[in-house]
Protein backbone atom coordinates (compact mmCIF):
# COMPACT_ATOMS: atom_id res chain seq x y z
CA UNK A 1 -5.85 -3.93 28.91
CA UNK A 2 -7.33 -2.04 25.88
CA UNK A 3 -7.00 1.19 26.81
CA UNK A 4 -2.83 0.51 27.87
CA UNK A 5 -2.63 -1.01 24.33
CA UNK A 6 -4.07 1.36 22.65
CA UNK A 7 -2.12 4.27 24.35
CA UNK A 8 0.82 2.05 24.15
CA UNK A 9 0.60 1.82 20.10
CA UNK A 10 0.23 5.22 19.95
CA UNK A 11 3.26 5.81 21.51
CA UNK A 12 4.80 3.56 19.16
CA UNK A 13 3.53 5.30 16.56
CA UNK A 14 5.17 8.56 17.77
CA UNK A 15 8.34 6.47 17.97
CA UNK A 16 8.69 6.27 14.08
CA UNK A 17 9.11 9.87 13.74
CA UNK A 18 12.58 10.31 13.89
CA UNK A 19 13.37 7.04 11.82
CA UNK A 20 10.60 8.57 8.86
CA UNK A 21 12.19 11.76 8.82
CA UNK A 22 15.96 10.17 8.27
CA UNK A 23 14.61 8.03 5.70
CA UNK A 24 13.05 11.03 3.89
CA UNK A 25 16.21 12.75 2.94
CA UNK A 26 15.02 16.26 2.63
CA UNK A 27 16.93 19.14 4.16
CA UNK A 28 13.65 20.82 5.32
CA UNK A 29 13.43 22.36 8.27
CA UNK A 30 12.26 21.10 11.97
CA UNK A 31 9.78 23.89 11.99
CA UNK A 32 8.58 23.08 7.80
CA UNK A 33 8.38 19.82 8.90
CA UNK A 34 6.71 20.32 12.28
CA UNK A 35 3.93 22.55 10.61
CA UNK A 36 3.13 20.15 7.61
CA UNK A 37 2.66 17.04 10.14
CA UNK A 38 0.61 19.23 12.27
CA UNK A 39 -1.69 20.49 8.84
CA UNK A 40 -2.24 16.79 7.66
CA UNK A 41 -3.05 15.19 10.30
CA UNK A 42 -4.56 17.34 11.74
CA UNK A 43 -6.77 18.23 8.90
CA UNK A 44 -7.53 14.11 8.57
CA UNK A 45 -8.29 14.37 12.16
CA UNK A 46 -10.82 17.11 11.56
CA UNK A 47 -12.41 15.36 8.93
CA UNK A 48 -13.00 12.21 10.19
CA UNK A 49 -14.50 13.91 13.78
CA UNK A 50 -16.81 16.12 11.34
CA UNK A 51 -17.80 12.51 9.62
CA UNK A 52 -18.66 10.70 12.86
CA UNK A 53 -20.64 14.00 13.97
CA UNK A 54 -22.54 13.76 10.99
CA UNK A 55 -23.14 10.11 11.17
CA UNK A 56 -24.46 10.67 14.71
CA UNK A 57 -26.81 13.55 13.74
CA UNK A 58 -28.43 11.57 11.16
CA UNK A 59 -28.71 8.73 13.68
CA UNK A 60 -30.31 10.37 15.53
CA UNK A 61 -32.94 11.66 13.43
CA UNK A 62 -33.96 8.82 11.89
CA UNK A 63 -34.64 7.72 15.79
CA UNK A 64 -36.75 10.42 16.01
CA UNK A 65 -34.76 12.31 18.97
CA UNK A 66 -35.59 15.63 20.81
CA UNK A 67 -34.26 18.46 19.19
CA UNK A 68 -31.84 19.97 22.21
CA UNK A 69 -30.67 15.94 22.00
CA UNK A 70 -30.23 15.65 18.75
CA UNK A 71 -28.04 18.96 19.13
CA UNK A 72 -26.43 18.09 21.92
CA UNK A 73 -25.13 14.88 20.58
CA UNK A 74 -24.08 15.93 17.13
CA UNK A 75 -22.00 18.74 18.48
CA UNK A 76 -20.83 17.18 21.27
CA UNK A 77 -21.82 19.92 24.47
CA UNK A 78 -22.10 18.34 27.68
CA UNK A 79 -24.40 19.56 30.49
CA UNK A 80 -22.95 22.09 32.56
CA UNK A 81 -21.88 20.31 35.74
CA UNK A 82 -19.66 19.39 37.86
CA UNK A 83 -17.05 18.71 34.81
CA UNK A 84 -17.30 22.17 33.69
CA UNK A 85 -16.80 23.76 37.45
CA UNK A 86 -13.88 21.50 37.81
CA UNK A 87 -12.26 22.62 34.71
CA UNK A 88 -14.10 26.50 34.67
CA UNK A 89 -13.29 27.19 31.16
CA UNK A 90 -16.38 26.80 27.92
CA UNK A 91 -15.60 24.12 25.25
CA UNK A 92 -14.12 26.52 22.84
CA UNK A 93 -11.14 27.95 25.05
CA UNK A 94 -10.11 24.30 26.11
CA UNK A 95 -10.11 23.74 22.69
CA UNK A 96 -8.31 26.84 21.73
CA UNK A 97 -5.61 25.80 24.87
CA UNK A 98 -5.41 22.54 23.37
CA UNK A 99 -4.66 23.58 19.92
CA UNK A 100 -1.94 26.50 21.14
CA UNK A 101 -0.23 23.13 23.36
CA UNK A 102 -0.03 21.24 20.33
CA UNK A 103 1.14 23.87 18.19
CA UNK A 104 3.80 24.86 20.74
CA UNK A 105 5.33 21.54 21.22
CA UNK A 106 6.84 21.03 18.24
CA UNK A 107 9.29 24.95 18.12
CA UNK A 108 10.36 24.65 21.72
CA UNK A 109 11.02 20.71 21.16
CA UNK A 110 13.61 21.12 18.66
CA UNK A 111 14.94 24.40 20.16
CA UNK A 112 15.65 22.58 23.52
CA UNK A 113 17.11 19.81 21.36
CA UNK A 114 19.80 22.15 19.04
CA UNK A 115 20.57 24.06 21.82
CA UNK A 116 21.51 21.20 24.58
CA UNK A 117 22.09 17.98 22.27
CA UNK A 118 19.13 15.27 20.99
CA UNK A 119 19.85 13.53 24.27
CA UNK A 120 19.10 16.08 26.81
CA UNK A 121 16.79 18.06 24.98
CA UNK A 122 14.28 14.64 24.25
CA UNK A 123 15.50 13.41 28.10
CA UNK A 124 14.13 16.69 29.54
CA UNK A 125 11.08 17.00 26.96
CA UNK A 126 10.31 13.61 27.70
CA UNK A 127 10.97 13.37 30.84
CA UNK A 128 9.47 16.06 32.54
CA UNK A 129 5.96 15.85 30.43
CA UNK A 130 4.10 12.78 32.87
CA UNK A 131 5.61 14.59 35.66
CA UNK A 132 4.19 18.25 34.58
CA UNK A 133 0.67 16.51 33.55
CA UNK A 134 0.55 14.56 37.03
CA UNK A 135 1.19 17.80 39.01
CA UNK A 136 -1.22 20.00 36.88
CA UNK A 137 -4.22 17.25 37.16
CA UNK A 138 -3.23 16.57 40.76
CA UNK A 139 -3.60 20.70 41.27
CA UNK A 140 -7.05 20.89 39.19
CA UNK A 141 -8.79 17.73 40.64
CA UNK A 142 -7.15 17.80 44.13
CA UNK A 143 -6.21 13.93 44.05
CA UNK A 144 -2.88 12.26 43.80
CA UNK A 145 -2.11 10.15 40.61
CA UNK A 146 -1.60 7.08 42.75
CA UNK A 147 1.75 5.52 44.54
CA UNK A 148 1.41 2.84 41.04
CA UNK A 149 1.99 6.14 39.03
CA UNK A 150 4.50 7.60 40.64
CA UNK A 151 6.87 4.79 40.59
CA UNK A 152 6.18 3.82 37.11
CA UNK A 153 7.00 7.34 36.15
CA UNK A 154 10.19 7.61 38.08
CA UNK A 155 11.20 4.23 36.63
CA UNK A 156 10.43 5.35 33.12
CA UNK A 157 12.09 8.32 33.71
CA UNK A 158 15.48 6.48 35.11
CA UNK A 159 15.20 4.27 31.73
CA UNK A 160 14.49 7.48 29.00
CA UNK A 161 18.19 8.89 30.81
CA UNK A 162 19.94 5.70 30.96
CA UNK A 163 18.26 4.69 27.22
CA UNK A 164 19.80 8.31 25.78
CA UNK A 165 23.19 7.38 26.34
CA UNK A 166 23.91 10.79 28.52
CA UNK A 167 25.58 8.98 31.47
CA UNK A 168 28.22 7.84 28.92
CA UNK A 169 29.19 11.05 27.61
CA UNK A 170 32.16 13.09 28.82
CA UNK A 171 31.89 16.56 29.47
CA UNK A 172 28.14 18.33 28.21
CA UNK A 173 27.62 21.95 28.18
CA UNK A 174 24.05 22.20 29.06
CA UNK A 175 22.17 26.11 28.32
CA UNK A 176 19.56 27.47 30.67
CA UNK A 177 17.67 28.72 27.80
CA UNK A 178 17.93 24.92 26.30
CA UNK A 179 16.28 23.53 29.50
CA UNK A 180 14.13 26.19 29.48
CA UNK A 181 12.54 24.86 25.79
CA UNK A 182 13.19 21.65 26.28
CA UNK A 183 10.86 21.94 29.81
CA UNK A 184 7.92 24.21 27.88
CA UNK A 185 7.78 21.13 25.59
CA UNK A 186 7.17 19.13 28.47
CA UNK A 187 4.28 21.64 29.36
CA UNK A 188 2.90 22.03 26.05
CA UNK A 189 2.06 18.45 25.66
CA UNK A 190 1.05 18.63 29.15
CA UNK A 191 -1.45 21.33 28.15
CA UNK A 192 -3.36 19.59 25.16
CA UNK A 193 -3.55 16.27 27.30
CA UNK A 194 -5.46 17.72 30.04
CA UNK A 195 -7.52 20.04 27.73
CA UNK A 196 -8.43 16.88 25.78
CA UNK A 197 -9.22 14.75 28.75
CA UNK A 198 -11.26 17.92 29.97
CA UNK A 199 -13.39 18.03 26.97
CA UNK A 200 -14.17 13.97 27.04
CA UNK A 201 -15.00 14.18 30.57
CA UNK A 202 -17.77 16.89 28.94
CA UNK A 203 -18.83 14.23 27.19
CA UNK A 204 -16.84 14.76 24.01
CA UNK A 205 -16.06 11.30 21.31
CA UNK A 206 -12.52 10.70 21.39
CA UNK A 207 -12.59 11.45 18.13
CA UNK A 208 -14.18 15.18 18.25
CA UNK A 209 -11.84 16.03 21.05
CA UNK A 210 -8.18 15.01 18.85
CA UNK A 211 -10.23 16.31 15.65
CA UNK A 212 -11.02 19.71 17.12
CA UNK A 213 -8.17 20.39 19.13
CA UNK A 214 -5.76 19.32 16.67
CA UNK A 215 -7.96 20.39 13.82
CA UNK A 216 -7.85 24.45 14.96
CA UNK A 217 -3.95 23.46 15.39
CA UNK A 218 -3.78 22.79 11.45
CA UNK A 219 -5.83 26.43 10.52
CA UNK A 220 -2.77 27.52 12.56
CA UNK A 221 -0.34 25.79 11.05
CA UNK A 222 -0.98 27.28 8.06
CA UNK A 223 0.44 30.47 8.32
CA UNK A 224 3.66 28.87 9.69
CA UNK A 225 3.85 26.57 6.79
CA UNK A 226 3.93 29.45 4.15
CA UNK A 227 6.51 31.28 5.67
CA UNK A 228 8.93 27.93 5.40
CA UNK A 229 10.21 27.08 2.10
CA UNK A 230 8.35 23.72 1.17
CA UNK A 231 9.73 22.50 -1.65
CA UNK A 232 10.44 19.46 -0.29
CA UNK A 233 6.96 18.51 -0.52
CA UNK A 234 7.12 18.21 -4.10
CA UNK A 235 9.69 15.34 -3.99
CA UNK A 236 8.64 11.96 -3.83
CA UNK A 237 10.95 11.10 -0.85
CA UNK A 238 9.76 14.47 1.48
CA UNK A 239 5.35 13.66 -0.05
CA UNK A 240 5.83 10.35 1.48
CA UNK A 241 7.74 11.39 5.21
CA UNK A 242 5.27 14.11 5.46
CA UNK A 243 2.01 11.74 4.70
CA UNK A 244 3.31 9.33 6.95
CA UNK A 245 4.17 12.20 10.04
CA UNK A 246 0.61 13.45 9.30
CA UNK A 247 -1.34 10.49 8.13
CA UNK A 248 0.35 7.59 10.39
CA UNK A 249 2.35 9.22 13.08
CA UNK A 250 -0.67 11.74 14.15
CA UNK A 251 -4.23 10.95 12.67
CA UNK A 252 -4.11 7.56 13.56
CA UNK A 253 -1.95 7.73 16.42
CA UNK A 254 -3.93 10.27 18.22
CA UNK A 255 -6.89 8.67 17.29
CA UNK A 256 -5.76 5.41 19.81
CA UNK A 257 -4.09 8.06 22.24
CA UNK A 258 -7.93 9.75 22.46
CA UNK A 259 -9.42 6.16 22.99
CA UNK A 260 -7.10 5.51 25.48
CA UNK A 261 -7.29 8.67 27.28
CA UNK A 262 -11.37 8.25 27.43
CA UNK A 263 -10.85 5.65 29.42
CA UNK A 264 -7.43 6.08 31.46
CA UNK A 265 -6.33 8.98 33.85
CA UNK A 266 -3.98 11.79 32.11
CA UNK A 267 -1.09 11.06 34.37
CA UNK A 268 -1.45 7.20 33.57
CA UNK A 269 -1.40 7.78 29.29
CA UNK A 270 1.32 10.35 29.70
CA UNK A 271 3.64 8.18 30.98
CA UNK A 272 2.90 5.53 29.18
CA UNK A 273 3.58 8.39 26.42
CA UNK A 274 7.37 6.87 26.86
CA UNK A 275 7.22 3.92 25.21
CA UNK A 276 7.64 6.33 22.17
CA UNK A 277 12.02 6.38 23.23
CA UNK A 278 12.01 2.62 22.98
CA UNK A 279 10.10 2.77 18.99
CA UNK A 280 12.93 4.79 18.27
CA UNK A 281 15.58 2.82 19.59
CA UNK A 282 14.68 -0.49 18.31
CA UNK A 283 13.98 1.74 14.88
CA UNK A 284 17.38 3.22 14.88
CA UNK A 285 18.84 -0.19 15.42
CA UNK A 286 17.32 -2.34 13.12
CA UNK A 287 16.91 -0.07 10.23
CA UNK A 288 19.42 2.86 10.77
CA UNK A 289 22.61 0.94 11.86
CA UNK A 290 22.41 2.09 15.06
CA UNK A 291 24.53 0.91 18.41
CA UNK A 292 23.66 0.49 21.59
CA UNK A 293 25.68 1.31 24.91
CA UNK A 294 25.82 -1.28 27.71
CA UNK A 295 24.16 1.53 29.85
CA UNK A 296 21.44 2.18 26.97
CA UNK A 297 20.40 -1.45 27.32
CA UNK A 298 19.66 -1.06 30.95
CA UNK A 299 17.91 1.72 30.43
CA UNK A 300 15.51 0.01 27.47
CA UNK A 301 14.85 -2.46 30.36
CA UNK A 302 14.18 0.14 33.31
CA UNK A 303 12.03 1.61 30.47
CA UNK A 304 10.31 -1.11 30.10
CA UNK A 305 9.80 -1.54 33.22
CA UNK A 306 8.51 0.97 34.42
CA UNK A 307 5.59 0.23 31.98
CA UNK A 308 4.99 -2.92 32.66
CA UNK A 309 4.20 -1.44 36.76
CA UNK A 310 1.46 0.95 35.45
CA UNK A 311 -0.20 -1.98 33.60
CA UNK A 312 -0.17 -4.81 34.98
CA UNK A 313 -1.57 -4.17 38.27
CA UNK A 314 -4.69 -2.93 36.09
CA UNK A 315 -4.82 -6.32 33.94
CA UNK A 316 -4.53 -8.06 37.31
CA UNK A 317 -6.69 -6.45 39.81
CA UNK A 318 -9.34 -9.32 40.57
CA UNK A 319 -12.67 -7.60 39.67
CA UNK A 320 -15.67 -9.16 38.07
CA UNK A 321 -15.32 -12.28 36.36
CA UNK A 322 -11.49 -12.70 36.85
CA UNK A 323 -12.43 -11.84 40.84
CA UNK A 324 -14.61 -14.90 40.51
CA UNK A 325 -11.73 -16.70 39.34
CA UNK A 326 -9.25 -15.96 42.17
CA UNK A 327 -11.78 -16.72 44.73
């Protein structure tokens, strides 16, 4: 159950954002905002990969390893294989894709959500990422996520619309070009999931694969940063939202998301991915004054549900010692 749990407090993790930012009171922008998360954490993530590759490099030199070893396991290359002809790109593109998903997730996120509404923006964003990342790895490795998957996904899918309240609204003008965003943000995060599975099937630390691909996405960021007006970073209130969005939110958080993915299929962590909408609605209720619809409430349980089906058939599938124990 590790891996679930770890993906599964990641997600939670994610779910404080929107809570953070409302206690930050700071009229920066989405895109200010978006840039100085992605430049701190992503930055902490880059450090601590570059830490753990040194650590390993003078590990193995004190054990007296082969030089192409020693190489090979302080930077992290894999043998060329059957990995690399199943993903046929070199390290350094998958890490470049990875970096340009992350970086485009957060612009077409917030443009899908302006343009159509919070609720339909995040229920399409949301919603259509596990089902874009299943279909892409189902197209690259020719298998099918599983029956498991597909149910859980369409249950936590059912839950994220119910949970958002939509169904209770009257009439909602919804924009093409809103869907449109709102559907590339699915994608993007779709991209730098794969590309980061990719480079730990290469044999990759979870750690150098979220500190490389997100650490290029911070040298990025940087440009986008300057041309935002960030003086909200000198207030107390904004230092502390945008140390916890970088800091909490996405150098820790993606460090468990990177264990987890290790270890669990892309579809399977994506949709676990939306445990994130229930953070934010327990958040919003305890601490912002939030209310809940009748409808909502089913949908925090469908939600939920759906979760619980992609887990717990892995925490009881009788192998090994619990196998003994059924037999």
């Amino acid at each position: 159950m590790r891996p679930y749990l770890a993906v599964l407090l990641a997600a939670l993790l994610f779910g404080t954002t929107g809570t953070s930012q409302a206690l930050g009171a700071t009229d920066a922008t989405p895109a200010s905002i978006g840039a100085a998360r992605i430049l701190i954490g992503g930055g902490a993530l880059a450090l601590i990969a570059a830490l753990v590759v040194y650590r390993d490099h003078r590990a193995s030199a004190i054990r007296g390893a082969e030089r192409s070893q020693l190489l090979g396991k302080a930077m992290l290359v894999p043998p060329v294989g059957r990995v690399r002809g199943r993903f046929g790109l070199p390290s350094w593109a998958i890490v470049l894709l990875g970096a340009c998903g992350v970086l485009a997730y957060q612009p077409t996120f917030f443009a899908g959500t302006s343009q159509n509404g919070v609720a339909v923006g995040t229920i399409v964003a949301l919603g259509s990422a596990p089902i874009i990342t299943g279909a892409c790895d189902w197209a690259l490795r020719r298998r099918f996520p599983g029956v498991i998957w597909l149910v859980a996904t369409v249950l936590a899918t059912v839950g994220v619309v119910l949970l958002s309240g939509l169904t209770d609204a009257g009439q909602t003008t919804i924009t093409l070009s809103g869907i449109l965003s709102s559907l590339s943000a699915g994608a993007s995060y779709a991209v730098y999931t794969l590309s980061g599975k990719a480079l730990l099937e290469r044999g990759w630390s979870p750690t150098a694969a979220m500190g490389g691909v997100f650490g290029l996405a911070a040298l990025f960021s940087i440009p986008l940063l300057a041309a935002t007006n960030t003086a909200w970073l000198a207030t107390v209130d904004g230092l502390a939202m945008a140390l916890w969005l970088g800091l909490v939110t996405t150098t820790l958080a993606y460090v468990l998301f990177g264990w987890g993915l290790k270890r669990l299929a892309a579809p399977t962590v994506s949709t676990l991915t939306l445990g994130e909408p229930v953070t934010a609605t327990v958040l919003g209720i305890l601490i912002l004054g939030e209310q809940l619809s009748a409808t909502s409430v089913v949908g925090l349980v469908v939600l939920a549900a759906g979760i619980a089906v992609l887990t717990v058939p892995a925490r009881l599938l009788p192998t090994g010692r619990m196998q003994r124990r059924f037999t």
